[in-house]
Protein backbone atom coordinates (compact mmCIF):
# COMPACT_ATOMS: atom_id res chain seq x y z
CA UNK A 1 -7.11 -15.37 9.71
CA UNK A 2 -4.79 -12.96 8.27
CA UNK A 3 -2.06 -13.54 5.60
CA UNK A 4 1.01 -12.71 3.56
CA UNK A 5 2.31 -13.71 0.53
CA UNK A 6 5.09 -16.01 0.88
CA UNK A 7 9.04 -15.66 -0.36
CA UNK A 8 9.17 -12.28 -0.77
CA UNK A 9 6.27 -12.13 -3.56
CA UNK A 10 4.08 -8.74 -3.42
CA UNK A 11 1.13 -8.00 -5.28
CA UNK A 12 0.00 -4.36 -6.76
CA UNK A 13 -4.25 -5.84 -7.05
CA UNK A 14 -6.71 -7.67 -5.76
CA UNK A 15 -6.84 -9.80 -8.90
CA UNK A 16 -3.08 -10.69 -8.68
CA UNK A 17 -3.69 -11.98 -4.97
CA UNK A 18 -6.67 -13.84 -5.65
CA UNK A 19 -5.12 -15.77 -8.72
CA UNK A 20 -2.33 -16.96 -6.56
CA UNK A 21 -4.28 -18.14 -3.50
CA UNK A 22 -6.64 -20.20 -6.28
CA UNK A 23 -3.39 -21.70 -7.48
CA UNK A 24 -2.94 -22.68 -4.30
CA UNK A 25 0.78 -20.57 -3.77
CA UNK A 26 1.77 -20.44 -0.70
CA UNK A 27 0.95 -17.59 1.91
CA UNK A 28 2.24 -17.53 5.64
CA UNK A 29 -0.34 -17.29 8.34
CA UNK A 30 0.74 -13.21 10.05
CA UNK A 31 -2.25 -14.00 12.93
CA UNK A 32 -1.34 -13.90 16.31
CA UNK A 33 -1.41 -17.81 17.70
CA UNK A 34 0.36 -21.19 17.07
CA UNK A 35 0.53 -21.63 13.62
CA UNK A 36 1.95 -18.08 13.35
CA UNK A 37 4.57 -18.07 10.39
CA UNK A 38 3.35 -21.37 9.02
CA UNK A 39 2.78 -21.88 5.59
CA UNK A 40 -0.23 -22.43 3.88
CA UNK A 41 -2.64 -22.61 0.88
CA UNK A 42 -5.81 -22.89 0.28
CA UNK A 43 -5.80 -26.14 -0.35
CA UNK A 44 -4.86 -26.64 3.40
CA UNK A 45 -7.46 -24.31 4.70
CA UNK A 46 -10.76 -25.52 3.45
CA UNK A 47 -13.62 -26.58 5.39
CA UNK A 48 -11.06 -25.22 8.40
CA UNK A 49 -12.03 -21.14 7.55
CA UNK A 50 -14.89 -19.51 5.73
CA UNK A 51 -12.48 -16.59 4.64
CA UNK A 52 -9.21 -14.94 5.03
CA UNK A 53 -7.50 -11.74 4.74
CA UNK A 54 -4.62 -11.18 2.42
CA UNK A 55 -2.36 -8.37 2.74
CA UNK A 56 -0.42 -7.33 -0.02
CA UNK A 57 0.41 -3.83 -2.26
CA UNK A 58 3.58 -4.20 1.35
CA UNK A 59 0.96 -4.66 3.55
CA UNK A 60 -0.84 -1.44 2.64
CA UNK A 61 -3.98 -3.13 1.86
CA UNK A 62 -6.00 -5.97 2.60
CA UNK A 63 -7.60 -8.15 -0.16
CA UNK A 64 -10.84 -10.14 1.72
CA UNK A 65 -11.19 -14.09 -0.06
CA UNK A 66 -13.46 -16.63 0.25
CA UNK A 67 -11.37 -19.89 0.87
């Protein structure tokens, strides 16, 4: 599952992205299917995905998480 940051935030690192998706912020799903451009965190997602891409630095780069 791939997503984005949420609101408008960005993020220049890694560390940055994976601080916010352990505070469980919340990130919109950019994956093709039907919860495309629903919000989530990672709260929400686990025991539903093993990982999940994050795409941040404006979607430059992808930042690969464990959820």
């Amino acid at each position: 599952m791939t997503l984005t940051p949420a609101y408008g935030r960005d993020y220049k690192s890694k560390a940055e992205v994976q601080a916010d998706f352990d505070g469980n912020q919340d990130f919109k799903i950019a994956s093709v299917g039907p919860w495309m451009g629903a919000y989530v965190t990672k709260a929400e997602l686990k025991g539903n995905e093993a990982e999940v891409n994050i795409r941040y630095a404006k979607n430059t780069k992808v930042a690969v998480l464990s959820v």
